[in-house]
Protein backbone atom coordinates (compact mmCIF):
# COMPACT_ATOMS: atom_id res chain seq x y z
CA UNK A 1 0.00 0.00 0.00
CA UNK A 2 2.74 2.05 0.79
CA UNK A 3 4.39 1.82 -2.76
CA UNK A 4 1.13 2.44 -3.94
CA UNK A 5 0.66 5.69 -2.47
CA UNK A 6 4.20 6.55 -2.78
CA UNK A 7 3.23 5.73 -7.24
CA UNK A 8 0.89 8.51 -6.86
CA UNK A 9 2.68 10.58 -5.36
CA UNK A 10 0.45 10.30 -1.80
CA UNK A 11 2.57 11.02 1.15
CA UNK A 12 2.10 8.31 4.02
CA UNK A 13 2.35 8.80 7.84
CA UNK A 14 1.43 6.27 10.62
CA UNK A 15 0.88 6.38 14.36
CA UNK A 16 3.87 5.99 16.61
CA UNK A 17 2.85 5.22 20.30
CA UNK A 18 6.48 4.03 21.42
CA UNK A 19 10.60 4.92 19.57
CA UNK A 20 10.16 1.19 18.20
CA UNK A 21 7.23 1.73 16.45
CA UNK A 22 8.40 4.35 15.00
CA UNK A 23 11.84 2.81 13.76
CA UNK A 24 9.40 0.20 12.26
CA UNK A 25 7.56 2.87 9.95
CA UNK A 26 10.25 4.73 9.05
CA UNK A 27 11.79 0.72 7.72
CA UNK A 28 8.69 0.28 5.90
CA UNK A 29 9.16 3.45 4.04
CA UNK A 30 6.01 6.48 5.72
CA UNK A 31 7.21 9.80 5.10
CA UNK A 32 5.30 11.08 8.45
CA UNK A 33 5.42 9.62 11.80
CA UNK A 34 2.89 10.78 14.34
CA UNK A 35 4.06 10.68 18.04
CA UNK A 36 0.89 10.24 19.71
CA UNK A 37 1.43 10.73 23.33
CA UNK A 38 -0.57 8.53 26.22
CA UNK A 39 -2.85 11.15 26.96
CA UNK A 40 -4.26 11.20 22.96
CA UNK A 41 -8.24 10.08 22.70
CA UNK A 42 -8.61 6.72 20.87
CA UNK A 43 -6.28 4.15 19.97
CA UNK A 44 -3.16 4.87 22.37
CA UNK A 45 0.06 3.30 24.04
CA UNK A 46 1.69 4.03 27.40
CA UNK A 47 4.12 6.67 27.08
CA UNK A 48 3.01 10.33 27.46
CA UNK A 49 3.60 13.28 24.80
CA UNK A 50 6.24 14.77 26.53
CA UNK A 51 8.38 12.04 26.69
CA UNK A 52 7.31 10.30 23.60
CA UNK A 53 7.91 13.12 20.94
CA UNK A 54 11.55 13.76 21.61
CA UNK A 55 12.51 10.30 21.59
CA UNK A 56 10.96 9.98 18.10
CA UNK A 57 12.43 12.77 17.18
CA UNK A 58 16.11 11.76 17.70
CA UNK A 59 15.37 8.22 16.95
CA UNK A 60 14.09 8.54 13.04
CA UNK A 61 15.42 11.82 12.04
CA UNK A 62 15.51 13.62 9.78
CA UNK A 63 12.18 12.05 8.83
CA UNK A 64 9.63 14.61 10.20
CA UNK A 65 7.20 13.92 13.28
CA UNK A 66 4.12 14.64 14.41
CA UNK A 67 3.16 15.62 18.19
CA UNK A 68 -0.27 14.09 19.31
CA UNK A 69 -1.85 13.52 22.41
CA UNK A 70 -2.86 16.41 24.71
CA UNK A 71 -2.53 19.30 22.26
CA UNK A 72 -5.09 21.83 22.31
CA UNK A 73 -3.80 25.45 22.15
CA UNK A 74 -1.01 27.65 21.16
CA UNK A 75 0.78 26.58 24.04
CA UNK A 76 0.96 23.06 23.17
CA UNK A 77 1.27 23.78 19.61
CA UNK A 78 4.76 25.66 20.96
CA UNK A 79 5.78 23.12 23.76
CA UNK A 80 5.40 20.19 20.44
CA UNK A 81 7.96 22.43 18.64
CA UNK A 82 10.31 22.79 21.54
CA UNK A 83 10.15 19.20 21.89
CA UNK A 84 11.64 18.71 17.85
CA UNK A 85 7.62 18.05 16.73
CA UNK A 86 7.37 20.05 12.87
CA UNK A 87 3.78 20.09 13.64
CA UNK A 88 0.96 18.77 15.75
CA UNK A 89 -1.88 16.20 14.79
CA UNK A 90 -4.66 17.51 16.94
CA UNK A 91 -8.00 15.20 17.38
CA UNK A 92 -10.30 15.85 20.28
CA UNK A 93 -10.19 19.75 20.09
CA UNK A 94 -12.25 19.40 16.83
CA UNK A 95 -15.12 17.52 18.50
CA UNK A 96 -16.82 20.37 20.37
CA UNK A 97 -17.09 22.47 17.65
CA UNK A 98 -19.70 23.95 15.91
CA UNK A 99 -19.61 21.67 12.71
CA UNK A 100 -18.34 18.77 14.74
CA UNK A 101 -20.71 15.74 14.08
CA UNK A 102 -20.60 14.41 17.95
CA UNK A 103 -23.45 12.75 19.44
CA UNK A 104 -25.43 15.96 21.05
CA UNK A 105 -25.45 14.43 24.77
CA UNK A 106 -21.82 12.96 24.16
CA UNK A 107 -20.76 16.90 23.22
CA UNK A 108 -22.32 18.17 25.88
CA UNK A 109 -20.64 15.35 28.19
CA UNK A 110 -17.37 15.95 26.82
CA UNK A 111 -18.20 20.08 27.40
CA UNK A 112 -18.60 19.12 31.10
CA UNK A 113 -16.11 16.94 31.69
CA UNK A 114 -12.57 17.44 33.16
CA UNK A 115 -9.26 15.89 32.41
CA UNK A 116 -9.02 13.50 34.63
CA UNK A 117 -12.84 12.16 33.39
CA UNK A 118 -11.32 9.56 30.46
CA UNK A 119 -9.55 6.41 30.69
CA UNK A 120 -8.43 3.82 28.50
CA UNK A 121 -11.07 0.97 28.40
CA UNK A 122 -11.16 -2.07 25.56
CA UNK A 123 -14.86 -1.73 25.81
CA UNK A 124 -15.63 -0.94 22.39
CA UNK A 125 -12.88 -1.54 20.33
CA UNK A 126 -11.47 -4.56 22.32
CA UNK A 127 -8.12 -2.57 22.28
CA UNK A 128 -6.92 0.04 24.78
CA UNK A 129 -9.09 3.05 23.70
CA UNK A 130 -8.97 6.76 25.62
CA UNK A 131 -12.42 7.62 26.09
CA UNK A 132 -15.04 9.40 28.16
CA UNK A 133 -15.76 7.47 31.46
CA UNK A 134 -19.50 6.46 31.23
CA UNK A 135 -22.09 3.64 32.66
CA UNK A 136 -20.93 1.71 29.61
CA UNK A 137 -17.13 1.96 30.47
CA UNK A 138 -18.08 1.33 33.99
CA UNK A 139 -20.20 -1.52 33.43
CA UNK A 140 -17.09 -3.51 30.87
CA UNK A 141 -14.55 -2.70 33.95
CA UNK A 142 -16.85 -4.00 36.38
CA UNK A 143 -16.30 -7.18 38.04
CA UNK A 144 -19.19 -9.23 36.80
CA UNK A 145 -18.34 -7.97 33.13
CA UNK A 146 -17.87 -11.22 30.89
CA UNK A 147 -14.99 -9.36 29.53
CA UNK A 148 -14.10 -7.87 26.49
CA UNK A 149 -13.20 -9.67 22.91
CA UNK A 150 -10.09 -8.54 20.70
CA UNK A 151 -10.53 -6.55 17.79
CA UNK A 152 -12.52 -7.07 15.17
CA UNK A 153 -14.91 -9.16 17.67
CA UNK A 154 -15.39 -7.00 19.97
CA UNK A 155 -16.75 -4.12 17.46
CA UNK A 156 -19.08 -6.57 15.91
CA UNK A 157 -20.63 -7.70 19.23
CA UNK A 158 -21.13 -4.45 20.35
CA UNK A 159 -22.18 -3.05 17.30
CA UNK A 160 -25.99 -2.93 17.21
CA UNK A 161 -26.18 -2.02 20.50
CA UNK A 162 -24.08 0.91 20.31
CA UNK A 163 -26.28 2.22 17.85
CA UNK A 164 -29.35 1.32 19.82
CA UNK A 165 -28.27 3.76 22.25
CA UNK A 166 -27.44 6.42 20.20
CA UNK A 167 -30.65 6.80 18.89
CA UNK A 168 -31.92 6.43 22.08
CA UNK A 169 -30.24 9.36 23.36
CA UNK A 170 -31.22 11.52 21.25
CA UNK A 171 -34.57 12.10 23.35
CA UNK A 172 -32.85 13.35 26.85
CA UNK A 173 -35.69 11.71 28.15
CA UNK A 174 -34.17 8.03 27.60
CA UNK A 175 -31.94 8.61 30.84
CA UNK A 176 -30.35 5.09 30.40
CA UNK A 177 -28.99 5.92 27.03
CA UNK A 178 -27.85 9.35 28.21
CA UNK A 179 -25.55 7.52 30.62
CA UNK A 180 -24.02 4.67 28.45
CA UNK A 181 -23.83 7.42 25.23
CA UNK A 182 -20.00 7.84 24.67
CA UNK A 183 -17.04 8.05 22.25
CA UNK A 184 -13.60 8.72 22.20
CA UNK A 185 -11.37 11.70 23.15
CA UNK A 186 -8.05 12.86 25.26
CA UNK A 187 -7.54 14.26 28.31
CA UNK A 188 -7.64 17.25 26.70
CA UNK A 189 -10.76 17.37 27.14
CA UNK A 190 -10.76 19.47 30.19
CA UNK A 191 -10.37 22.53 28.15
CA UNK A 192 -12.64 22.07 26.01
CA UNK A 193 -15.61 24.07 28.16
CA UNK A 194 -17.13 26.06 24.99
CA UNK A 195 -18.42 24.88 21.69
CA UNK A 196 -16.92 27.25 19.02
CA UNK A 197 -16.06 27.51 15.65
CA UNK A 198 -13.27 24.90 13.72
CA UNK A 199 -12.06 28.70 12.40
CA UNK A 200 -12.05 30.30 16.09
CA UNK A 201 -10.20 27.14 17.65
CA UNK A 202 -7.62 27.44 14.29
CA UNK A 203 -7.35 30.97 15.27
CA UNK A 204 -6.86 31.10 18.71
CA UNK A 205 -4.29 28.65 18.49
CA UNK A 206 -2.19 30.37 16.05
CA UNK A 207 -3.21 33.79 18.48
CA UNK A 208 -1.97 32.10 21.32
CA UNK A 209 1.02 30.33 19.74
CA UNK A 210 2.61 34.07 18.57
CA UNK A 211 2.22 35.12 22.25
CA UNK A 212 4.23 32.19 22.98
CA UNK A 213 7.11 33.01 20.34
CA UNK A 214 7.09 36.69 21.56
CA UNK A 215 7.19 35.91 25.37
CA UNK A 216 10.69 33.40 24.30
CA UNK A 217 12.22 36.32 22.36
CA UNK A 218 11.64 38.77 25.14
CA UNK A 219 13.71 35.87 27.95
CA UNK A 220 16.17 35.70 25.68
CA UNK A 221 16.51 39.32 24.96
């Protein structure tokens, strides 16, 4: 697939969760690695941003990286440069906005919630997924859970229920649903308390990411 891409003239990255993984991709020939830090909604490993990034970094340059996991702002956009990052993959910001798709309850959940509201469960996915803790996440930790299956099963046996509830939810009255109603996202999350535009969040990052650069030259003047 990769040589395919690569024939028409499609630039390939893939998601780096520890230093080997990345070694791997860079072997199999991506042109993009994404560090994706522990904190990252969805699909993620063990090690956290900080320490993640840097060690791809020096491990697979000069092929550029990614930072992921726990970005949000300017700040973070800044503190992924500093750490050798030539950009940031950001995922969970984008699901409280405006045009975002999200569930309406699971927006509103994920507008409530704080960082330290998500956890990695293999409830839906039957791999470590970050997502918001719910009645449903509660319910596959809990002790009399039957436990989970691996991927693909796991998907498939969930799969008609999930949407069960969704629809469900949608009628705030169905206070069952409301509670299992989920999806995934980062720890992050905790600062995302406002639903705005994809535009605003793009420009208050890049607002807040100057201020950043500016404060740095002024230390070091």
């Amino acid at each position: 697939m990769i040589a395919r891409a690569h024939d028409n003239d499609v630039l390939v990255g893939a998601l780096a969760g520890k230093k080997v993984h990345a070694e791997r991709h860079v072997a199999a020939g991506v042109d993009i690695v994404i560090a994706q830090g522990h904190e990252a909604g969805g699909h993620t490993g063990d090690i956290a941003t900080m320490v993640l990034v840097p060690e791809v970094v020096d491990a697979i340059a000069p092929v550029p990286v990614l930072a992921a996991g726990g970005i949000g702002n300017g700040r973070q956009v800044a503190a992924s440069l500093a750490l050798g990052a030539q950009g940031v993959w950001c995922g969970s910001v984008w699901l409280t906005t405006t045009e975002a798709e999200t569930h309406p309850v699971v927006k509103d959940k994920f507008l409530a919630a704080g960082s330290s509201d998500t956890l990695r469960s293999r409830s839906r996915t039957g791999k470590p997924a970050r997502q918001l803790r719910s009645a449903w996440t509660d319910e596959w930790e809990g002790e009399n859970s039957p436990g989970t299956l691996p991927m693909p099963l796991q998907p498939m046996l969930i799969g008609a229920a999930s949407r069960r509830i969704d629809r469900a939810a949608m009628n705030p009255s169905n206070t069952g649903a409301v509670e299992l109603a989920n999806y995934f996202v980062g720890q992050v999350v905790g600062q995302l308390n406002e639903s705005i535009s994809a535009t605003r969040v793009v420009e208050e990052m890049i607002s807040e990411y100057l201020d950043v650069m500016e404060r740095f030259e002024q230390l070091n003047a």
